[in-house]
Protein backbone atom coordinates (compact mmCIF):
# COMPACT_ATOMS: atom_id res chain seq x y z
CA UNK A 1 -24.74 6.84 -2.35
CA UNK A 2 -21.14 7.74 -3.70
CA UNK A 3 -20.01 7.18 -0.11
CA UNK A 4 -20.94 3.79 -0.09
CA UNK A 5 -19.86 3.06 -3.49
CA UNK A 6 -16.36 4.21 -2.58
CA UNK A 7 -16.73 2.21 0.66
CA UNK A 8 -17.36 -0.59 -1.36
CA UNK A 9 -14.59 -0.15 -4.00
CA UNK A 10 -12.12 0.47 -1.25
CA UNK A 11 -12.71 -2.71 0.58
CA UNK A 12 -12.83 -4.83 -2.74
CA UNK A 13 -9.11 -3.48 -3.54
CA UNK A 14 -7.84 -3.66 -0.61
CA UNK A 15 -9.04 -7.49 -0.63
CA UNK A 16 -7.71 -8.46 -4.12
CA UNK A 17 -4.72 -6.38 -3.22
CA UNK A 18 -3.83 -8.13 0.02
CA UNK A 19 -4.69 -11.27 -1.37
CA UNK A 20 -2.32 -11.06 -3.59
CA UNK A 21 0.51 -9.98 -1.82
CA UNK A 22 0.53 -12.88 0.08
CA UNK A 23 0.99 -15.45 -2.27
CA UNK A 24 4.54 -15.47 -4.51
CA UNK A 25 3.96 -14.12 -7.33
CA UNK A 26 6.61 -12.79 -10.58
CA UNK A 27 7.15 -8.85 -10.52
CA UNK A 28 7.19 -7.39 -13.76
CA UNK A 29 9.50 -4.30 -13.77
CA UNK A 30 8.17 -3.56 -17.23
CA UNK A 31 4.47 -3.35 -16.69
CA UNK A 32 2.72 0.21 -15.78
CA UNK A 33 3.11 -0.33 -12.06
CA UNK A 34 2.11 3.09 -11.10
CA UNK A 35 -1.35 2.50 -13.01
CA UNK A 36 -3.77 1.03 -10.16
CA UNK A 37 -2.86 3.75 -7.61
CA UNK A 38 -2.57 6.68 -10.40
CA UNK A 39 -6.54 5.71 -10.91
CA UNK A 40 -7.19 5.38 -7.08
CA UNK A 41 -5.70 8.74 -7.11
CA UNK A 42 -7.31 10.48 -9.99
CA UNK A 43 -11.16 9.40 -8.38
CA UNK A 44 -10.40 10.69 -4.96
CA UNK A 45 -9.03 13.52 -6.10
CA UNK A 46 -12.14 14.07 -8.13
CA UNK A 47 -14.14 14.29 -4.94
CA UNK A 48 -14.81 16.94 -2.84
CA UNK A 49 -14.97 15.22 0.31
CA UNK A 50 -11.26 15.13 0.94
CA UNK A 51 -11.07 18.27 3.10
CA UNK A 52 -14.04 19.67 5.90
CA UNK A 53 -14.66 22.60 4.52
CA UNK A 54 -15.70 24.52 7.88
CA UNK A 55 -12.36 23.13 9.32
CA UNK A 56 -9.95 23.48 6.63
CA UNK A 57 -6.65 24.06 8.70
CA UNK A 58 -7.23 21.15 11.00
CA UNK A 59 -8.66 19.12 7.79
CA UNK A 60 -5.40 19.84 5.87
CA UNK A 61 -3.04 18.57 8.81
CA UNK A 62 -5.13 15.56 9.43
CA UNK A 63 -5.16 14.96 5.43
CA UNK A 64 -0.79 15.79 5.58
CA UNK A 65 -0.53 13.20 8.49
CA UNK A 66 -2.41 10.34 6.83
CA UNK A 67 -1.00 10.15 3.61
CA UNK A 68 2.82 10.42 5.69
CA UNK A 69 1.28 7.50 7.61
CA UNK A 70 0.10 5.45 4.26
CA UNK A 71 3.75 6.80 2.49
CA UNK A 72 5.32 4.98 5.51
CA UNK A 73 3.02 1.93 5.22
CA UNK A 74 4.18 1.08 1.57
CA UNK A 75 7.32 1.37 2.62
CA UNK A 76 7.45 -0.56 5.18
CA UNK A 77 5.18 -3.13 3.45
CA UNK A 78 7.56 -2.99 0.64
CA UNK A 79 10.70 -3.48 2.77
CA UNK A 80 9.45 -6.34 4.67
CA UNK A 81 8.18 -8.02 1.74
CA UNK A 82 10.73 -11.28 0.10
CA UNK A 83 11.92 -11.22 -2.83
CA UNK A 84 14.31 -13.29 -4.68
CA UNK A 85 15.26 -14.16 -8.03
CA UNK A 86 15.07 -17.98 -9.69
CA UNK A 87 16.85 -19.91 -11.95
CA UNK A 88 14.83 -18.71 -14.63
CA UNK A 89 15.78 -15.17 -14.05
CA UNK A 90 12.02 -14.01 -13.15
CA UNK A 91 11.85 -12.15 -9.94
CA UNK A 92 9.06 -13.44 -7.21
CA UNK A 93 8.16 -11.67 -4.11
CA UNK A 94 5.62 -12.57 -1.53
CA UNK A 95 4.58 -10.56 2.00
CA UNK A 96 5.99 -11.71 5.18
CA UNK A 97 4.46 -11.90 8.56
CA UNK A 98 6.15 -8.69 8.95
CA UNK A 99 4.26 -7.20 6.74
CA UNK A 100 1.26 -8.08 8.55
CA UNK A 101 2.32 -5.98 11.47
CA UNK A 102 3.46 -3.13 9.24
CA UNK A 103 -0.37 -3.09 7.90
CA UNK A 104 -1.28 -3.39 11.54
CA UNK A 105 0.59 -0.42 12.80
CA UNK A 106 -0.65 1.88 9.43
CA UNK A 107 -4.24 1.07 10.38
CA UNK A 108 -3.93 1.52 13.90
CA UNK A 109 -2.02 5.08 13.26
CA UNK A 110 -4.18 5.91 10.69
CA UNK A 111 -7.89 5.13 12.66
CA UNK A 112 -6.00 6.93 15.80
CA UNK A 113 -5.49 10.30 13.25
CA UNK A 114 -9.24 9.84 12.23
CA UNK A 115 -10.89 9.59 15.91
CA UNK A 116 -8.37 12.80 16.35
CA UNK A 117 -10.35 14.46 13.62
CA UNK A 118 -13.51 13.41 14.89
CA UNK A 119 -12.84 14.74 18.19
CA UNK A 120 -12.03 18.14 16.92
CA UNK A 121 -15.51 17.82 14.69
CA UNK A 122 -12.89 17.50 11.18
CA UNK A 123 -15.26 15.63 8.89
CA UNK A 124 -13.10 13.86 5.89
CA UNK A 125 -14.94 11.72 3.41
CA UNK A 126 -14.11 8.45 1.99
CA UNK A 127 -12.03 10.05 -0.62
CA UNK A 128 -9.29 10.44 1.56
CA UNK A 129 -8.53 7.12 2.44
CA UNK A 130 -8.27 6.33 -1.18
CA UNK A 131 -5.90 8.76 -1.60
CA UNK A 132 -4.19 7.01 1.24
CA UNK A 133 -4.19 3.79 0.54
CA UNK A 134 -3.43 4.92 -3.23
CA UNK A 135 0.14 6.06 -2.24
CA UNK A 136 0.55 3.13 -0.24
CA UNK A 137 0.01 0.93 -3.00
CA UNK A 138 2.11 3.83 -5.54
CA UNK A 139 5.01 3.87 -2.72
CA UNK A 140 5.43 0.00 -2.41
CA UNK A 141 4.97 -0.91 -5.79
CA UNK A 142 8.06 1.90 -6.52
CA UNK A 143 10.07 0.44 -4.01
CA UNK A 144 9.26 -3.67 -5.39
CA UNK A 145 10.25 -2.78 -8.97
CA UNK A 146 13.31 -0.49 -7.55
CA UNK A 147 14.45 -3.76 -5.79
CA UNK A 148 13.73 -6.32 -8.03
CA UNK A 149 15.94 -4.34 -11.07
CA UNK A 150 18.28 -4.53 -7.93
CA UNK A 151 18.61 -8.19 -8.59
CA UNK A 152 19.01 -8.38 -11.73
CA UNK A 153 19.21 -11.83 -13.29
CA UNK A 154 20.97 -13.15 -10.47
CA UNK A 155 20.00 -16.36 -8.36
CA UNK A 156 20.42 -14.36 -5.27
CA UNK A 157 17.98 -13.66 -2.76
CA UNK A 158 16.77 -10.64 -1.21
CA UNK A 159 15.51 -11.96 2.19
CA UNK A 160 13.14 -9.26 4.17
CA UNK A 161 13.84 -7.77 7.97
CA UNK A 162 12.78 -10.84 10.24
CA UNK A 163 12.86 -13.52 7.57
CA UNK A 164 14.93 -16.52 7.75
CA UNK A 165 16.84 -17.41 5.10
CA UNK A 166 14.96 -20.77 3.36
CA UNK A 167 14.22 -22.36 0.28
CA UNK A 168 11.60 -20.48 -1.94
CA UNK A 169 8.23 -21.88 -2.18
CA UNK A 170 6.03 -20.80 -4.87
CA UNK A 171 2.69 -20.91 -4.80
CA UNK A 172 0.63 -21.66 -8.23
CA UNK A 173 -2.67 -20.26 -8.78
């Protein structure tokens, strides 16, 4: 049953998290922006199921290649993300298209590492993939509130790789 709880909570963050992303929305560079993945974090570390424990070499690799895989997703979701500054001086950001691809590729890389495991019989629980998708979410949210002190109270924008420069839309909730 924990299994499918952490199933569960996974796929409910991810939702609210991508979700979110996608719509402009302030950054707050004061805020505790390392709290959401430090809990993700702290419950699958808690778990056991993180490494096979009758293939622990192969387990440890596969664990070492997914978390560089979801450290190079935040990145790259961060870095293709927009962000600019308004009038106001409150910093927005909002996910591109290429940041749609960057989750693409992660996924892809990341179910191609699993199936690898599987083939070799490595067995890994769902409490790796919340430690993944933990440091994605710690890695990006680093990188937004390294860029948006950046900017500064400036009315300049920070465009992402592939985005055209245009007028700022903001969506209200």
């Amino acid at each position: 049953m924990p299994g499918l709880v952490n199933a569960l909570v996974m796929v409910a963050v991810v939702a609210v998290v991508l979700v979110r992303q996608f719509r402009a929305r302030p950054i707050s560079t004061d805020r505790r922006w390392w709290l959401l993945p430090g809990i993700l974090m702290v419950v699958a570390l808690r778990q056991p199921g993180a490494f096979d424990v009758h293939h622990r070499a192969a387990s440890a690799v596969i664990l070492t290649a997914e978390l560089l895989i979801s450290l190079a997703t935040g990145a790259g979701w961060a870095w293709t993300s927009r962000i600019w500054t308004e009038p106001d001086g409150v910093v927005w950001t909002r996910s591109t298209k290429a940041s749609i691809a960057v989750w693409a590729v992660g996924i892809a890389a990341r179910i191609g590492i699993l199936a690898l495991g599987t083939t070799f019989g490595v067995h890994q629980d769902s409490s790796a993939l919340m430690l993944g998708f933990a440091g994605t979410l710690l890695v990006r949210a680093g990188i937004m509130v390294w860029r948006a002190r950046s900017l500064g109270s400036s009315s300049s924008s920070a465009a992402a790789y592939g985005d055209a420069t245009r007028s700022a839309w903001k969506e209200h909730v």
